[in-house]
Protein backbone atom coordinates (compact mmCIF):
# COMPACT_ATOMS: atom_id res chain seq x y z
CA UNK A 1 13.60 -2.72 23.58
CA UNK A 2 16.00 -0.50 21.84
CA UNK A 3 16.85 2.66 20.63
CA UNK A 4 18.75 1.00 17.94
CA UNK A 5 15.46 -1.37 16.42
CA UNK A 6 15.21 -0.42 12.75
CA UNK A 7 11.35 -0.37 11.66
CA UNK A 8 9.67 -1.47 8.72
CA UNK A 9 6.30 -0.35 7.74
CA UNK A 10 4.92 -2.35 4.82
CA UNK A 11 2.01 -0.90 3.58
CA UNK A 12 -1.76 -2.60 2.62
CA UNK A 13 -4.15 -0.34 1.80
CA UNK A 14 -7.09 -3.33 1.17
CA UNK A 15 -7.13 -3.49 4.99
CA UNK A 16 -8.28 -0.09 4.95
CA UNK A 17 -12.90 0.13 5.35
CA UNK A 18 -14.52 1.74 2.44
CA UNK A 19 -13.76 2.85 -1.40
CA UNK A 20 -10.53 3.06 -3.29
CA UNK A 21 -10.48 6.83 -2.42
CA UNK A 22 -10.92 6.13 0.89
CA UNK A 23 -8.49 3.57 1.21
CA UNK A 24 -5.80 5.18 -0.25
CA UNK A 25 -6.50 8.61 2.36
CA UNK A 26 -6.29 6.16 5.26
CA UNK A 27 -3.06 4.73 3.63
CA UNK A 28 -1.32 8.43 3.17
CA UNK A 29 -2.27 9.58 6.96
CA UNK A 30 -0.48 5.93 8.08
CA UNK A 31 1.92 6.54 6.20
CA UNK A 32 2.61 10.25 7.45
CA UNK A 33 1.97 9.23 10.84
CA UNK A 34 5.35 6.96 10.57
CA UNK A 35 7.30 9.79 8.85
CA UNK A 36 5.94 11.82 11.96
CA UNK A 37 7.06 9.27 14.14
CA UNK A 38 10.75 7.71 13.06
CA UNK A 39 9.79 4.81 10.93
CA UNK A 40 12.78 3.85 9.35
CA UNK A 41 11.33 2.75 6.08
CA UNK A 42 8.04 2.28 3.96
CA UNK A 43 7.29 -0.08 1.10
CA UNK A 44 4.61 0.62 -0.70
CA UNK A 45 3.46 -2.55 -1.43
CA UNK A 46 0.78 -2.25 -3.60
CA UNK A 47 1.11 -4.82 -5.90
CA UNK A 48 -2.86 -4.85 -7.81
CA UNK A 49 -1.93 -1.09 -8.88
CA UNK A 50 -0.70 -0.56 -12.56
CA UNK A 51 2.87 1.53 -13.11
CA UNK A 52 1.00 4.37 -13.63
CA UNK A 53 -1.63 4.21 -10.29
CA UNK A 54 1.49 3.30 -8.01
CA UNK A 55 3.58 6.17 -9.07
CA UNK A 56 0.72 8.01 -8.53
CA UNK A 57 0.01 7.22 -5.07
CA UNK A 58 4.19 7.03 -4.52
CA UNK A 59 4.67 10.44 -5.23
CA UNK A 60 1.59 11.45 -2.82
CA UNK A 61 3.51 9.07 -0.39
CA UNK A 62 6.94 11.23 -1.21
CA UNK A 63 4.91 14.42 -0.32
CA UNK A 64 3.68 12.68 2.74
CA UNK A 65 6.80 11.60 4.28
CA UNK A 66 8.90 14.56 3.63
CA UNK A 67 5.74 17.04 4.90
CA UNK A 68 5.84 15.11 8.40
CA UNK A 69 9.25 13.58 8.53
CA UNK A 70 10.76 15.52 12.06
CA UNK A 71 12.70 14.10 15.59
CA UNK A 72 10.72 11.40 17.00
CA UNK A 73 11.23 9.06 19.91
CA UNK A 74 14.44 6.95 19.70
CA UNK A 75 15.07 7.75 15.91
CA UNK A 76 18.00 7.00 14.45
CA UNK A 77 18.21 9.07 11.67
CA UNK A 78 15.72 12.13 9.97
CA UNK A 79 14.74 10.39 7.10
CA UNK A 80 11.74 7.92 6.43
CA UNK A 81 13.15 6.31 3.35
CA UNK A 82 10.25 5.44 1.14
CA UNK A 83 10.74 1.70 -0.95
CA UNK A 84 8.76 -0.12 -3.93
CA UNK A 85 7.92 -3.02 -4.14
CA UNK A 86 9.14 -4.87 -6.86
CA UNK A 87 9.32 -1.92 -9.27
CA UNK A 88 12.86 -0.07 -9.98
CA UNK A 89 11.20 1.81 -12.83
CA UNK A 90 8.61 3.19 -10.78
CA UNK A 91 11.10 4.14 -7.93
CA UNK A 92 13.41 5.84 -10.33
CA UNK A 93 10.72 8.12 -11.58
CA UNK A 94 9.73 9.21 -8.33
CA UNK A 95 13.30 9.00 -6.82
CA UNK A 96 12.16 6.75 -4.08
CA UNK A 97 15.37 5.35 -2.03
CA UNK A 98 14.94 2.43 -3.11
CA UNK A 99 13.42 -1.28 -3.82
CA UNK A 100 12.40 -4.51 -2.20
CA UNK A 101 12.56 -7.30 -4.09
CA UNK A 102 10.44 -10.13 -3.12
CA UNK A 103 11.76 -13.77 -2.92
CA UNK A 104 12.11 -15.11 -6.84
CA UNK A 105 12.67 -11.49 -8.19
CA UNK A 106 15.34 -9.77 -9.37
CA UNK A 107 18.75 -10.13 -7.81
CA UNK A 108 20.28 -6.68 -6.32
CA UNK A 109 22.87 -5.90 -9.19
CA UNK A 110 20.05 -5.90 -11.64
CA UNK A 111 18.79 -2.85 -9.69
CA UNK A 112 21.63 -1.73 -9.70
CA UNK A 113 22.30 -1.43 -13.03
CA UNK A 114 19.49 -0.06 -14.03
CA UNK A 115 19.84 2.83 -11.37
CA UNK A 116 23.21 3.75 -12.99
CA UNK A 117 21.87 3.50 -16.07
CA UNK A 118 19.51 6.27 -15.39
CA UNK A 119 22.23 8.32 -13.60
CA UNK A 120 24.10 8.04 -16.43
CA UNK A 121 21.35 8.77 -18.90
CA UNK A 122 19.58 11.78 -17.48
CA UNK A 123 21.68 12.62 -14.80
CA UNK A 124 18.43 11.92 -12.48
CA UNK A 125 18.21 13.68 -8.68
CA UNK A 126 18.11 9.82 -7.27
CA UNK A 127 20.33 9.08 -4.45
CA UNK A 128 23.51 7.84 -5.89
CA UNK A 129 23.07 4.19 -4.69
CA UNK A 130 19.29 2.80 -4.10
CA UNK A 131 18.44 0.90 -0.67
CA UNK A 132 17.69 -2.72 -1.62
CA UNK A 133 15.56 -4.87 1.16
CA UNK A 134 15.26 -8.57 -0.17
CA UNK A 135 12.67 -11.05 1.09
CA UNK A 136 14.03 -14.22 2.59
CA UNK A 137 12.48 -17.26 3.94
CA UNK A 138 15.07 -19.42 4.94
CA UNK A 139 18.75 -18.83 6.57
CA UNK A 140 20.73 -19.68 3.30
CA UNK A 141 18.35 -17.46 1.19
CA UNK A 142 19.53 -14.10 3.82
CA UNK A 143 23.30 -15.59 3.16
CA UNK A 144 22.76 -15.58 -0.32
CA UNK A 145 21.16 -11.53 0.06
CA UNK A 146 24.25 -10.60 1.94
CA UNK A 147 26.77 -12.24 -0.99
CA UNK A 148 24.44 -9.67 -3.40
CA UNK A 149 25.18 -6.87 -1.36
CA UNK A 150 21.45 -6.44 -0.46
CA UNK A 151 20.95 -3.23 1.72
CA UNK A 152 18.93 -5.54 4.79
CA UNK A 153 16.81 -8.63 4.26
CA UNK A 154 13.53 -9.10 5.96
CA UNK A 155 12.94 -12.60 7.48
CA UNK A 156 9.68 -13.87 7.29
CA UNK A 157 7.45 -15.44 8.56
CA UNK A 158 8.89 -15.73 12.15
CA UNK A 159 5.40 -16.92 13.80
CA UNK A 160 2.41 -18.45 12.26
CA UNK A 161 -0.54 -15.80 10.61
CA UNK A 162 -3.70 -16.34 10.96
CA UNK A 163 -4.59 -15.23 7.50
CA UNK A 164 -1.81 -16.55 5.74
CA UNK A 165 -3.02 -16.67 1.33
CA UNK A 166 0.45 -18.89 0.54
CA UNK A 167 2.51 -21.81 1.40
CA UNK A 168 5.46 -19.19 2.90
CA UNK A 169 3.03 -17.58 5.02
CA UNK A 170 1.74 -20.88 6.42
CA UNK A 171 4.96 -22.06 7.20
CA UNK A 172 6.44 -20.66 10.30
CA UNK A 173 10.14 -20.47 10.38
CA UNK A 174 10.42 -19.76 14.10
CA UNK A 175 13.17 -18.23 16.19
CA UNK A 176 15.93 -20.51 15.75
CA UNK A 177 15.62 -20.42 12.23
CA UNK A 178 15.72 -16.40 12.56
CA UNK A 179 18.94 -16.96 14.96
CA UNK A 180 20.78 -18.39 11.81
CA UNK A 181 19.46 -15.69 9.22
CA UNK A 182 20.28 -13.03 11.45
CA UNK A 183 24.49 -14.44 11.24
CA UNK A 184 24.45 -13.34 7.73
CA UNK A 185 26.63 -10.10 7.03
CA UNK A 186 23.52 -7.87 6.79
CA UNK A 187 20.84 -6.27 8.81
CA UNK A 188 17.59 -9.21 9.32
CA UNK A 189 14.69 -7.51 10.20
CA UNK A 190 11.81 -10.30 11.52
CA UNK A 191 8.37 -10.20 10.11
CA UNK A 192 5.31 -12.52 9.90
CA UNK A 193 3.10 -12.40 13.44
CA UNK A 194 4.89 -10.28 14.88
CA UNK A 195 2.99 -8.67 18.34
CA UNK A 196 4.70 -6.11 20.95
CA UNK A 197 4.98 -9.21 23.11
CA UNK A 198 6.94 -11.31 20.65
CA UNK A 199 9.05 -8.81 19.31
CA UNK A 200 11.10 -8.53 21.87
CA UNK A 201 12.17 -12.24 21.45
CA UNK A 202 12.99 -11.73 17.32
CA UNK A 203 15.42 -9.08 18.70
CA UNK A 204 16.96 -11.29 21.02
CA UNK A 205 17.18 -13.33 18.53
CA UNK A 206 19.25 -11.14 16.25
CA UNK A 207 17.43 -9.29 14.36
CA UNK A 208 18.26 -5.82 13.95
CA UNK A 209 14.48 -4.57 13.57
CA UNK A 210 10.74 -5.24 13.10
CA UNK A 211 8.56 -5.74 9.67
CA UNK A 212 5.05 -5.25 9.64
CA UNK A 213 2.02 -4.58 7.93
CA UNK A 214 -0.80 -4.62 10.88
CA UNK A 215 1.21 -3.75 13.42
CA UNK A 216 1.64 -0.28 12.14
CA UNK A 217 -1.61 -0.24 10.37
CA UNK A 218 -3.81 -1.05 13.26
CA UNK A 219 -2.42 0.65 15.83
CA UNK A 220 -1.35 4.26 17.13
CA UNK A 221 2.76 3.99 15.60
CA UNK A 222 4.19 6.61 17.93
CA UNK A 223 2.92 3.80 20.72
CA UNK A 224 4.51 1.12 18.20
CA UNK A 225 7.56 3.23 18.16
CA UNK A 226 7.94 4.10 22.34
CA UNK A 227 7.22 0.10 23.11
CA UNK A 228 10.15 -1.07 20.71
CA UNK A 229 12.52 1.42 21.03
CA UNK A 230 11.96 2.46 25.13
């Protein structure tokens, strides 16, 4: 589809059989298997985990990436850049690239100031500006992403889930309303139902990527990677 489609692994480890140890194992090998094969980015999106239990698992996730991070198939760059969800303090600590902020959260400059503020403080190792990816479920909410200088927004959903748990997952925003996100003055990247045969149309569309969660997590990614990127 393009060697130019920026992916988006978001990460779930409660889809993963068997105990928390277990879970989180399966999560790390998913995750290195992306590093291994060109994923752009990763949120770990563990949102039940304390501060504490996600730094844990982020810095495991750190190790991960950079262990298996190499050349793969249509990459753009040799980097996996590793986000949290929600958490700047947790991503500072670790010196993750960065955050994404779910719709209703913090606006961009807040991370932002707090990232300087730690530069500033203890002259940390983190990258000098973080990557910010900002939820958005309407057209003006990606305009409003691009006026706070978000790094990409992420589009969602495009199609209807079958296991959607809230009113924004129910809610389909289909293509056209993509089409309209995607002429903000940032990268959109489509998620929400998003198959190898639809993706192809969110692209069309606009959007300069894919978002997932079971798309990566169910499937072989360096077959994820060849279909969307050949």
């Amino acid at each position: 589809m393009g060697e130019s489609c920026l992916l988006y692994y978001i990460t779930d480890r409660s889809a993963f059989p068997g105990d928390e140890h277990t879970r989180r194992q399966h999560l790390l090998h998913k995750i290195a298997e992306g590093a291994a094969n060109g994923v752009d980015y990763i949120q770990l999106r563990e949102k039940d985990l304390s501060a504490r239990e996600l730094e844990s698992l982020a810095c495991e996730a750190i190790t991960a990436i950079r262990d298996n991070c190499k050349p793969a198939f249509g990459m753009r760059r040799a980097t996996t850049e590793l986000l949290i969800n929600s958490r700047t303090d947790v991503a500072l600590a670790v010196r993750a690239a960065g955050v994404h902020l779910p719709a209703n959260d913090l606006f961009p400059q807040d991370v932002r100031a707090a990232w300087r503020f730690r530069l500033e403080a203890d002259r940390s190792e983190c990258r000098a500006e973080p990557l910010i990816a900002v939820s958005c479920h309407s057209p003006d909410e990606a305009t409003k992403a691009a006026a706070n200088r978000a790094s990409f927004a992420v589009f969602a959903p495009v199609f209807e889930k079958k296991d959607a748990k809230n009113t924004y997952e129910a809610k389909p925003a289909g293509l056209e309303a993509l089409r309209t996100a995607c002429s903000a003055n940032l990268p959109v990247l489509a998620l929400g139902g998003i198959t190898l045969e639809n993706a192809s149309s969110c692209l069309r569309a606009g959007a300069a990527g894919i978002a997932a969660i079971r798309l990566f997590q169910e499937n072989e990614i360096s077959k994820i990677v060849r279909a969307l990127r050949g």
